[in-house]
N, C-alpha and C. Protein backbone atom coordinates (compact mmCIF):
# COMPACT_ATOMS: atom_id res chain seq x y z
N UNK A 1 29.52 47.99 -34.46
CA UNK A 1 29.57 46.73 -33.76
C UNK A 1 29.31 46.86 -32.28
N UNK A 2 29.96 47.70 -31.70
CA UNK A 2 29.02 47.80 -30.33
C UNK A 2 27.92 48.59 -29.85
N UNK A 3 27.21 48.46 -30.62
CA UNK A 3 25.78 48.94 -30.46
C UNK A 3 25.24 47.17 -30.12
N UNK A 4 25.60 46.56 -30.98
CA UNK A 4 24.94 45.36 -31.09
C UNK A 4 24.58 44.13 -29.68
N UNK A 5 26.31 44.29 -29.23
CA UNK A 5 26.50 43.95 -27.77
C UNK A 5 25.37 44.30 -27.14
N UNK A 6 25.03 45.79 -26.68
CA UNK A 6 23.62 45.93 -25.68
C UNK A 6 22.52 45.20 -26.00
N UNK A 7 22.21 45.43 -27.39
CA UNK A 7 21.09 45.08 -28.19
C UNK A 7 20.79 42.92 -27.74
N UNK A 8 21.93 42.35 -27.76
CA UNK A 8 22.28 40.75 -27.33
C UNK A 8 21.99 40.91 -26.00
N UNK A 9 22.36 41.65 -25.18
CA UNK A 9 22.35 41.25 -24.02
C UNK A 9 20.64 41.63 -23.37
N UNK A 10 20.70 42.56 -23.82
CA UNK A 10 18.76 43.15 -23.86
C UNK A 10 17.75 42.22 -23.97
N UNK A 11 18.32 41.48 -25.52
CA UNK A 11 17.25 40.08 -25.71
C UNK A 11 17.55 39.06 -25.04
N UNK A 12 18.95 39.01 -24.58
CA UNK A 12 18.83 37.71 -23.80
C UNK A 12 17.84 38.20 -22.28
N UNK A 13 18.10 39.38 -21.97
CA UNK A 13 17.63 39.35 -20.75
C UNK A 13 16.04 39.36 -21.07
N UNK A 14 15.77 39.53 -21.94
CA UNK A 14 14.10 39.45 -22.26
C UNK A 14 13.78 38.07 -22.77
N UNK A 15 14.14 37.61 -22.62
CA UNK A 15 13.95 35.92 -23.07
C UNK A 15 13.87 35.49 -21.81
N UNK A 16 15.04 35.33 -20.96
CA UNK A 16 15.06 34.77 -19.66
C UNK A 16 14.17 35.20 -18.87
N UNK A 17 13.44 36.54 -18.75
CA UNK A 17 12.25 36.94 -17.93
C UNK A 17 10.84 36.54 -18.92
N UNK A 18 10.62 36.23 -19.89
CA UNK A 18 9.66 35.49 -20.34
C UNK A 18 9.43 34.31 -20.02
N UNK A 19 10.72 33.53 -19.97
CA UNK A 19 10.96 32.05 -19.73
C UNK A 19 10.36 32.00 -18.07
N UNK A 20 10.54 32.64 -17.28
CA UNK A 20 10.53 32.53 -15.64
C UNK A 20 9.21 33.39 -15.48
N UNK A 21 8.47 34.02 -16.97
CA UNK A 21 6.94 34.17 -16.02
C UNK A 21 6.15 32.83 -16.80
N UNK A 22 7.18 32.15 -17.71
CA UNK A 22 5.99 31.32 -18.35
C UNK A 22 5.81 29.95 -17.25
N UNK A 23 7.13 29.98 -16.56
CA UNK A 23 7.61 28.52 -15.92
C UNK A 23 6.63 28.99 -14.78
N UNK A 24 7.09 30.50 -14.46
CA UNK A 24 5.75 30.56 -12.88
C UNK A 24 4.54 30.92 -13.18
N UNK A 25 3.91 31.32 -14.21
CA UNK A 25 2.39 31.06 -14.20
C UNK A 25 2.24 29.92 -14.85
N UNK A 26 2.44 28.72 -15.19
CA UNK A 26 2.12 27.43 -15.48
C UNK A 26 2.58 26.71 -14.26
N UNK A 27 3.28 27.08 -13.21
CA UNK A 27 3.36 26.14 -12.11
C UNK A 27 2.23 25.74 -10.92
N UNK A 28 2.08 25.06 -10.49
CA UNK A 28 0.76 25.04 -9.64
C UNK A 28 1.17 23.68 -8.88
N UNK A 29 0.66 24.43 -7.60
CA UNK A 29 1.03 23.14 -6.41
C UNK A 29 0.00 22.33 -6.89
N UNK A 30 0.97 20.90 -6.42
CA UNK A 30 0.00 19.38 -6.85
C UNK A 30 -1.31 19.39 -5.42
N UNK A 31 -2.64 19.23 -6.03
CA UNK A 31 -3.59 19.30 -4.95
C UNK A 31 -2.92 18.26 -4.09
N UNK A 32 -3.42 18.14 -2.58
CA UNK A 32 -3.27 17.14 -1.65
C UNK A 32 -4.04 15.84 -1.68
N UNK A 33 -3.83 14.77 -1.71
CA UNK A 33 -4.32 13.59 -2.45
C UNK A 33 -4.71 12.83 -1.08
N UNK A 34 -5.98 12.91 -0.82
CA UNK A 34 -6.50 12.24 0.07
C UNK A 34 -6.51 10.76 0.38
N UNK A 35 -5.95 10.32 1.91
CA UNK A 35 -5.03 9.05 2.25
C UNK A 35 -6.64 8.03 1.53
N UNK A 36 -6.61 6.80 1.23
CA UNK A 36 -7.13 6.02 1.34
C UNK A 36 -7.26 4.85 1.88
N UNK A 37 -8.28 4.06 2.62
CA UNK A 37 -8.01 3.00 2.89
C UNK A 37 -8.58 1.66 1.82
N UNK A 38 -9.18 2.28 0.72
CA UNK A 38 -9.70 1.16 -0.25
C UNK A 38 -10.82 0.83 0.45
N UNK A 39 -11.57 0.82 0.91
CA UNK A 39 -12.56 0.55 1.78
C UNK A 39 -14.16 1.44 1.31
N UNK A 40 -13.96 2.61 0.18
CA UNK A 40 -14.83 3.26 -0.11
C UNK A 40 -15.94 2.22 -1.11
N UNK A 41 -15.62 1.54 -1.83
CA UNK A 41 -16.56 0.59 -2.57
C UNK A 41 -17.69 -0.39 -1.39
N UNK A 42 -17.03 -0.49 -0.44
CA UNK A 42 -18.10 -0.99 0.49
C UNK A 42 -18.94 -0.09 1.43
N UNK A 43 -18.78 1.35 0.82
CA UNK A 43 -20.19 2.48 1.78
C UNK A 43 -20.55 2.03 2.54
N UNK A 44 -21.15 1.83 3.26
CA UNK A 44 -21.58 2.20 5.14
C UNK A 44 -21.60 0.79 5.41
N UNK A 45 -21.51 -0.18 4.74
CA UNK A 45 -20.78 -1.79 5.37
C UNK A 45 -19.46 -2.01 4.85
N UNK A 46 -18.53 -1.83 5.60
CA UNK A 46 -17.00 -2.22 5.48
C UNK A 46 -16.84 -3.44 5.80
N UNK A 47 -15.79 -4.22 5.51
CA UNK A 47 -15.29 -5.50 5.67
C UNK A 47 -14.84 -5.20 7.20
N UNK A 48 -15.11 -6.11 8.03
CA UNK A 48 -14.40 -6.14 9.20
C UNK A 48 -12.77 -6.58 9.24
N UNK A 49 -12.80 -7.50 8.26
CA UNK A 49 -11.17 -8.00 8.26
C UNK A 49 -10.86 -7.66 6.77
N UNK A 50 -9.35 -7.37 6.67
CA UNK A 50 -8.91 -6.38 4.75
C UNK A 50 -7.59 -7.54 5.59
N UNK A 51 -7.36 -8.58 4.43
CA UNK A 51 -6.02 -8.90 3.93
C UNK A 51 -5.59 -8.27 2.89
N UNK A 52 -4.70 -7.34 3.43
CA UNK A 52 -3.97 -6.27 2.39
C UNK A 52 -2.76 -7.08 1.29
N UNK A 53 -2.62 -7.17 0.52
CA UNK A 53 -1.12 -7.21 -0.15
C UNK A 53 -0.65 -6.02 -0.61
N UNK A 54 0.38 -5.01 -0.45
CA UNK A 54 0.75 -4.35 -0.83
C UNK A 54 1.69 -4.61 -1.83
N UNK A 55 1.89 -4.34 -3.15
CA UNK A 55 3.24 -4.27 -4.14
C UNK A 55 3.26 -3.00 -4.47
N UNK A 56 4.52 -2.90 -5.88
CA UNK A 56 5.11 -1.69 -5.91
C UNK A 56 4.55 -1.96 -7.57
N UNK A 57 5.24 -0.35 -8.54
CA UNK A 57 4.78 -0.56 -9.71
C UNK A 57 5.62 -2.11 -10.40
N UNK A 58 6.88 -2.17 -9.94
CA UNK A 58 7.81 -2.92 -10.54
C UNK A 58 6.79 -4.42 -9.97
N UNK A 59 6.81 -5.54 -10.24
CA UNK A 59 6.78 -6.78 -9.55
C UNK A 59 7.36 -7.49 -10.17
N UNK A 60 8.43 -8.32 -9.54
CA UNK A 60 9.47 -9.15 -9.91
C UNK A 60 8.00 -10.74 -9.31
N UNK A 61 8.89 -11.51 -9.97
CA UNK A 61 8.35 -13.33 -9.70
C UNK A 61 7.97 -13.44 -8.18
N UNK A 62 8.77 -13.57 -7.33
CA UNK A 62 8.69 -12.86 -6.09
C UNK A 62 7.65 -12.49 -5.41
N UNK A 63 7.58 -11.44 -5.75
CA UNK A 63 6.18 -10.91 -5.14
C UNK A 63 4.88 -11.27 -5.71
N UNK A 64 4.90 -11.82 -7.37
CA UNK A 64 3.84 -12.40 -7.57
C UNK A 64 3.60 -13.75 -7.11
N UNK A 65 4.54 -14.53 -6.71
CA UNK A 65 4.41 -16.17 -6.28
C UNK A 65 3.71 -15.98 -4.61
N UNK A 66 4.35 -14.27 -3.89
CA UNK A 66 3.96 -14.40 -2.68
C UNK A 66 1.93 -14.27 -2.71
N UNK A 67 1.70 -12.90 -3.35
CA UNK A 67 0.23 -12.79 -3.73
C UNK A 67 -0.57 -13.70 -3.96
N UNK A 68 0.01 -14.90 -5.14
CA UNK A 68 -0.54 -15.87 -5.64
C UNK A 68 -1.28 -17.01 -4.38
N UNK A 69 -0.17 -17.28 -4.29
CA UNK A 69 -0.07 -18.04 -2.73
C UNK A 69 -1.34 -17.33 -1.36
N UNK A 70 -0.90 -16.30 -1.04
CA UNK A 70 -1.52 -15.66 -0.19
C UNK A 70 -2.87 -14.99 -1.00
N UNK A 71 -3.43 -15.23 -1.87
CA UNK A 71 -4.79 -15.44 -2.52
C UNK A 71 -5.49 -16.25 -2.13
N UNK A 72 -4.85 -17.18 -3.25
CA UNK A 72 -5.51 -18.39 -3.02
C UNK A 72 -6.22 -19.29 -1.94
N UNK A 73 -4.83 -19.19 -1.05
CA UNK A 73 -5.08 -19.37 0.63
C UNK A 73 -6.09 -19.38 1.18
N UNK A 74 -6.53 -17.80 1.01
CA UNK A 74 -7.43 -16.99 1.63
C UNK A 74 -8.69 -17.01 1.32
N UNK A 75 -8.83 -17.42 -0.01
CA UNK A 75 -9.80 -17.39 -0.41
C UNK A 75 -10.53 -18.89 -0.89
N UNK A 76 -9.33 -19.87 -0.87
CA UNK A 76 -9.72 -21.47 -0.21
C UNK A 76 -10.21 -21.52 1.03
N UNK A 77 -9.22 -21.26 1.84
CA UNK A 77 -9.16 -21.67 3.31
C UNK A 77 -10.24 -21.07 4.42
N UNK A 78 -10.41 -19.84 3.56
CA UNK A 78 -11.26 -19.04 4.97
C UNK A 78 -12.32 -18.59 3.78
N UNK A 79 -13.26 -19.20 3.22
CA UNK A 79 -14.13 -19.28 2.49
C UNK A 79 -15.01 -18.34 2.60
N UNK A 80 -15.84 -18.93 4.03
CA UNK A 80 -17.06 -18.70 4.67
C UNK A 80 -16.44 -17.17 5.33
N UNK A 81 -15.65 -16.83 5.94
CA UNK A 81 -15.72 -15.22 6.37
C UNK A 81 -15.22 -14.22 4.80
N UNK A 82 -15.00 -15.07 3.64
CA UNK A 82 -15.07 -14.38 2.09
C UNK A 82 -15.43 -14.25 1.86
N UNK A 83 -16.97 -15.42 1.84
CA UNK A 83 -18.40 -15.33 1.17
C UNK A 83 -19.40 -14.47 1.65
N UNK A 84 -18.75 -14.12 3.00
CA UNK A 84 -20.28 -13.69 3.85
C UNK A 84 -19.26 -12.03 4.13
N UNK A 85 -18.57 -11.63 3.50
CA UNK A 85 -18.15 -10.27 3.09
C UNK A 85 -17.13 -9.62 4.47
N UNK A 86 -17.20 -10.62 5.33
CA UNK A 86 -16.25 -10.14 6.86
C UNK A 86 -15.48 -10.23 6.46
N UNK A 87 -14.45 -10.84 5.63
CA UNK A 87 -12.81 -10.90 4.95
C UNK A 87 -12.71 -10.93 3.79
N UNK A 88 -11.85 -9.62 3.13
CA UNK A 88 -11.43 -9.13 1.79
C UNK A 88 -10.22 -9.10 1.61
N UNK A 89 -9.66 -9.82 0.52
CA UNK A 89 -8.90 -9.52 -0.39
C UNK A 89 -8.58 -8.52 -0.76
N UNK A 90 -7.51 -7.65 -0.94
CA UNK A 90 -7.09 -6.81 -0.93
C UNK A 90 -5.83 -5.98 -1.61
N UNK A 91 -5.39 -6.02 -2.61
CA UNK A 91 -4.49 -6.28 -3.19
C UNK A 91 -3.79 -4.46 -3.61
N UNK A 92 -3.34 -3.97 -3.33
CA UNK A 92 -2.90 -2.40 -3.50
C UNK A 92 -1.77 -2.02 -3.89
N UNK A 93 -1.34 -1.22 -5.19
CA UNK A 93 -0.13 -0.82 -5.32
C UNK A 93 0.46 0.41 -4.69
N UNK A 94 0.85 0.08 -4.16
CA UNK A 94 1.55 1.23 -2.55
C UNK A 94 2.61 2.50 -3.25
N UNK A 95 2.60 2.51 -4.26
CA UNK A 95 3.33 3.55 -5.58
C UNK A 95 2.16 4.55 -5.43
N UNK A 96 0.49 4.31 -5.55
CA UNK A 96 -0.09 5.24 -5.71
C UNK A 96 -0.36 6.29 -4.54
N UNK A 97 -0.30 7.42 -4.81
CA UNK A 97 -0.24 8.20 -3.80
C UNK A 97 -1.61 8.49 -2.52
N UNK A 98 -2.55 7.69 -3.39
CA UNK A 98 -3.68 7.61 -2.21
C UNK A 98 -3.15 6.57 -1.28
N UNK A 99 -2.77 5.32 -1.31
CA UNK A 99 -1.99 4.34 -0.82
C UNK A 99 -0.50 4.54 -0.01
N UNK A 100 -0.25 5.48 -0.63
CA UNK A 100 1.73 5.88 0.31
C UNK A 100 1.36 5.75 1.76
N UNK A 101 -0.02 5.96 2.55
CA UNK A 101 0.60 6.64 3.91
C UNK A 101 0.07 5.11 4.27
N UNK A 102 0.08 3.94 3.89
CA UNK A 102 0.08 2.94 4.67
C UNK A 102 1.87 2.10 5.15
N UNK A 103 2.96 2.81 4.19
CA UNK A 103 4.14 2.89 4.67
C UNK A 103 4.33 3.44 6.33
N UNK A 104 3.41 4.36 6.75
CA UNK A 104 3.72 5.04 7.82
C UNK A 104 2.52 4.31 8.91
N UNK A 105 1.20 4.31 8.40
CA UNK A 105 0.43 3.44 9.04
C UNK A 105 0.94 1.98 9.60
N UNK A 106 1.13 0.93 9.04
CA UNK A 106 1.73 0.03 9.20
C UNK A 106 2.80 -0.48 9.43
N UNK A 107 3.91 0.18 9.48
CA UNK A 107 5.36 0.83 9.59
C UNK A 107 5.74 0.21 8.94
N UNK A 108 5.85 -0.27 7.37
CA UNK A 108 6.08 -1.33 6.18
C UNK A 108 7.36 -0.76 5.83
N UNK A 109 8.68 -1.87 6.02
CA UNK A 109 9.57 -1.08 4.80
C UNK A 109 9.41 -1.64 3.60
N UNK A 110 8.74 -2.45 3.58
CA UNK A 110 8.90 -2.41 1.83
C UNK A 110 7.04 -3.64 1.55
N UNK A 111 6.74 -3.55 0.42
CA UNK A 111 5.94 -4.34 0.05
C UNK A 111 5.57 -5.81 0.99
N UNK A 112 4.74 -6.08 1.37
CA UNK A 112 4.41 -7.05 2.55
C UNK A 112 2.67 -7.44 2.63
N UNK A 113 2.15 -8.77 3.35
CA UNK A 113 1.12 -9.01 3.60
C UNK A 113 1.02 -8.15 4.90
N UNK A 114 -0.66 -7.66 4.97
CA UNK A 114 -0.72 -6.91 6.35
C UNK A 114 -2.74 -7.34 6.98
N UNK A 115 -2.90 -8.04 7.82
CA UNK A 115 -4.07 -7.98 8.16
C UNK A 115 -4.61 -7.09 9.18
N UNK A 116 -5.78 -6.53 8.61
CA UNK A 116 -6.08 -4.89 9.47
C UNK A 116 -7.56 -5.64 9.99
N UNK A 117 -7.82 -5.23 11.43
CA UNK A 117 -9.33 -5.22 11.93
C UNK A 117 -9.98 -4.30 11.67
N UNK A 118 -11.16 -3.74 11.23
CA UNK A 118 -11.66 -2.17 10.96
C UNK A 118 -13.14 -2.53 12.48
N UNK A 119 -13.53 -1.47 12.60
CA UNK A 119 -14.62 -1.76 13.65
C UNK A 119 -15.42 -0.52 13.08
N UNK A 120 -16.33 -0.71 11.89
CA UNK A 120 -16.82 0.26 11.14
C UNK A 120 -16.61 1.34 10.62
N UNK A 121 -15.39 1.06 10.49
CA UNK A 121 -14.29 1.92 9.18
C UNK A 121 -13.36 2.36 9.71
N UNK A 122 -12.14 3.26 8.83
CA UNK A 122 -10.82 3.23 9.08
C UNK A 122 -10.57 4.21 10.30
N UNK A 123 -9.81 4.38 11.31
CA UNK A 123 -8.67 3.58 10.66
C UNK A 123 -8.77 2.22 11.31
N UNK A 124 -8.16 1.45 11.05
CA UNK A 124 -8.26 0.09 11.33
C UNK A 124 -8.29 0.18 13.38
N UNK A 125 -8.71 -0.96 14.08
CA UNK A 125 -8.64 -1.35 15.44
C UNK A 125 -7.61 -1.62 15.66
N UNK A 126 -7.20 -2.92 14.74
CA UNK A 126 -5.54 -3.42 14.71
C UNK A 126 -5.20 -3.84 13.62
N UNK A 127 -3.40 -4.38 13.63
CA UNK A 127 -3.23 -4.89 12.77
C UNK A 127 -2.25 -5.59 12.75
N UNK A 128 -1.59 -6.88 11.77
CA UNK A 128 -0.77 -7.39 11.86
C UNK A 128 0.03 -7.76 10.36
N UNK A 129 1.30 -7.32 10.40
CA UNK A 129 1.87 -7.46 9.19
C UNK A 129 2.66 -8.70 9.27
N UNK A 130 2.82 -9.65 8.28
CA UNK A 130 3.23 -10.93 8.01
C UNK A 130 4.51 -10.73 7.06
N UNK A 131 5.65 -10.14 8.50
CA UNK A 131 6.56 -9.94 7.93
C UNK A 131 7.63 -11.78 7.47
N UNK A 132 7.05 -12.67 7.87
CA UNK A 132 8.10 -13.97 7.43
C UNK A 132 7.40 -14.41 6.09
N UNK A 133 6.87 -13.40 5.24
CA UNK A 133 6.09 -14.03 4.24
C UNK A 133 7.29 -13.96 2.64
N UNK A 134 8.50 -12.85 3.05
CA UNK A 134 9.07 -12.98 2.05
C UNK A 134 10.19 -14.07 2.22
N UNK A 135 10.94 -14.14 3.62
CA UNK A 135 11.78 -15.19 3.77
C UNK A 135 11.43 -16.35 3.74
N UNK A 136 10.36 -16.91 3.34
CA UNK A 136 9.72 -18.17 3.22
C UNK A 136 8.98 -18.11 1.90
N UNK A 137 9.23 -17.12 0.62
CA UNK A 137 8.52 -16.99 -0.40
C UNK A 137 9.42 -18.40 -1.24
N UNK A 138 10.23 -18.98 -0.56
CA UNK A 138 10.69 -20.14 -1.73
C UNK A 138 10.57 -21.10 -1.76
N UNK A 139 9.38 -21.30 -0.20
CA UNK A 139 9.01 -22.40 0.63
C UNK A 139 7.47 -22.72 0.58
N UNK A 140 7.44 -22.76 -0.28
CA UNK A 140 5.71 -22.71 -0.79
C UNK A 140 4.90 -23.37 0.85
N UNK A 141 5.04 -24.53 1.29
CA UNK A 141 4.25 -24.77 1.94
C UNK A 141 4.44 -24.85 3.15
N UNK A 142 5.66 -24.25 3.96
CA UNK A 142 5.89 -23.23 4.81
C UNK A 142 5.38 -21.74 5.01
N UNK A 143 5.48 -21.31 3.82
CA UNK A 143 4.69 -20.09 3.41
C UNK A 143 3.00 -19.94 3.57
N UNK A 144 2.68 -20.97 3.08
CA UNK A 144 0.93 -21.36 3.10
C UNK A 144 0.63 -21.85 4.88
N UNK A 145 1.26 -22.59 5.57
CA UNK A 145 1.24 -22.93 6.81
C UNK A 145 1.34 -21.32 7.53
N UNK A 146 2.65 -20.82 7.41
CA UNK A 146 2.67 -19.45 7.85
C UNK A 146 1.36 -18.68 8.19
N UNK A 147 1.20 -18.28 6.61
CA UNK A 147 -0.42 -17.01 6.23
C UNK A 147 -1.34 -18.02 7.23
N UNK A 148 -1.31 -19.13 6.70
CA UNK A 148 -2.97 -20.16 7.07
C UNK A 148 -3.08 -19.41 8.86
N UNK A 149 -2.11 -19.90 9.18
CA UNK A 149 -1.97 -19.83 11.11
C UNK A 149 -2.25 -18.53 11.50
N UNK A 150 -1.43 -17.30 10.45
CA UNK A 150 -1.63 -15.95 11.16
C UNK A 150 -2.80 -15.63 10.79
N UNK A 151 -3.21 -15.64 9.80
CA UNK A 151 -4.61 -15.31 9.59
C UNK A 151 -5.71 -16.02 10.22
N UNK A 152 -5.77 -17.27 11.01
CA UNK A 152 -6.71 -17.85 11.98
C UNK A 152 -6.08 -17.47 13.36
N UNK A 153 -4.85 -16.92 13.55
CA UNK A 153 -4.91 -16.39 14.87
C UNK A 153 -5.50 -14.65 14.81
N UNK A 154 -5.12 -14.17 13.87
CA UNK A 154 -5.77 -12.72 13.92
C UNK A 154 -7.24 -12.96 14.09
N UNK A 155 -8.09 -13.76 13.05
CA UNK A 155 -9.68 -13.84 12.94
C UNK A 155 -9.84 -14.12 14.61
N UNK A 156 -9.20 -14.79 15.28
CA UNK A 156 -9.60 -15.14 16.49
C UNK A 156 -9.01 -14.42 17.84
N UNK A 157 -8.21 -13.10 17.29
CA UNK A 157 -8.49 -12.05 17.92
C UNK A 157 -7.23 -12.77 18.78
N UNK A 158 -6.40 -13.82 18.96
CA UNK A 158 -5.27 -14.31 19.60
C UNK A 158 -3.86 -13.33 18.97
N UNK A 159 -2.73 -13.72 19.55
CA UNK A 159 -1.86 -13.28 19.51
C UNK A 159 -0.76 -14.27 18.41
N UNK A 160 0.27 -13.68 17.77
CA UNK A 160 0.87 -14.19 16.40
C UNK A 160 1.00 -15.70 16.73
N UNK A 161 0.78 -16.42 15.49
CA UNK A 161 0.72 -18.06 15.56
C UNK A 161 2.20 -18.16 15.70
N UNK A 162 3.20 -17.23 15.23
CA UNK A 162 4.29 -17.59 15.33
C UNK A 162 5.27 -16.66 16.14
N UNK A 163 6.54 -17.26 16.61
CA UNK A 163 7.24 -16.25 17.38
C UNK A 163 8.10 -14.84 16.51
N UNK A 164 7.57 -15.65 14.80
CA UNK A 164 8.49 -14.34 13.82
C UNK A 164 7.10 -13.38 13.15
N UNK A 165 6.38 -13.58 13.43
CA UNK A 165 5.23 -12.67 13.13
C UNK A 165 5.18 -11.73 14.12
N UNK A 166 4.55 -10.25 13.35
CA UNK A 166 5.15 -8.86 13.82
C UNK A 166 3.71 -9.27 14.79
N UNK A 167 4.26 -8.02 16.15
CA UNK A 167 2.96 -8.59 16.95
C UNK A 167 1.75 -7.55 16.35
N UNK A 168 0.80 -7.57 17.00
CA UNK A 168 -0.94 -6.97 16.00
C UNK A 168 -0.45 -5.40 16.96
N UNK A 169 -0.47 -4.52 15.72
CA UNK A 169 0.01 -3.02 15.70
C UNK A 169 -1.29 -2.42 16.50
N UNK A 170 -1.75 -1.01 16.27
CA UNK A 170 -2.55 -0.33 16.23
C UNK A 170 -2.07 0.94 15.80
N UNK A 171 -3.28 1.67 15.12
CA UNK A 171 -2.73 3.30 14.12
C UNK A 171 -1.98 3.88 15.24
């Protein structure tokens, strides 16, 4: 019977050093995932103006009533700089890791409208995030007045239509 003891402890220790070369030669650093600005589908003509929406994987009612809203808007209201390709729609889930570093770009804490100037590609000139877009998400046409104003004071290169709009950033 104690022969056997060494013999257990032998295989365990040869199991556990199999286990720890299998775990470290199958491990491999995750490549580095190059930042994006979404902006690559338009090659060497970029949109001058990106109305961003950022969400997360989750979207509660919430954030889809805000998008909805701030679509539509944008793409009623300011037609002619839609049609003629100077202002895009923009819609990004900020979960994906090409997308994360606009948390730090934009200084976003959480999911938000953000309008960026580009002056022939990234990183953006300026920008302005439309932080009263969630405290007014229950106010439909407070909300639509809101976007409508900041987004015709950004196109016009003025300063926030309102005194609760973040003022226009830069990277």
């Amino acid at each position: 019977m104690p022969q056997r003891r060494p013999v257990a402890v032998g295989l365990v220790i040869l199991a556990l050093v199999v286990v720890a070369l299998v775990a470290v030669k199958s491990w491999r650093p995750r490549p580095e995932v190059p930042a994006s600005w979404a902006l690559e589908p338009f090659g060497a003509d970029p949109p001058r103006f990106v109305a961003y929406y950022f969400y997360s994987g989750f979207r509660c009612s919430t954030c889809r009533k805000i998008e909805g809203i701030a679509q539509a808007l944008i793409e009623k209201d300011f037609r002619r700089p839609v049609e003629s390709g100077a202002l895009v729609w923009m819609p990004l889930n900020i979960d994906e890791p090409k997308y994360r570093h606009f948390h730090e770009d934009f200084e976003m804490p959480s999911r938000t409208l953000v309008l960026a100037e580009f002056a022939g590609g990234p990183p953006p000139r300026r920008y302005r995030r439309l932080d009263r877009a969630w405290p007014l998400a229950h106010q439909p046409r407070r909300l639509e007045t809101y976007i409508r104003d900041e987004v015709e004071a950004f196109l016009a290169g003025r300063a926030p239509a309102s005194q609760h709009g973040s003022p226009a950033g830069s990277p």
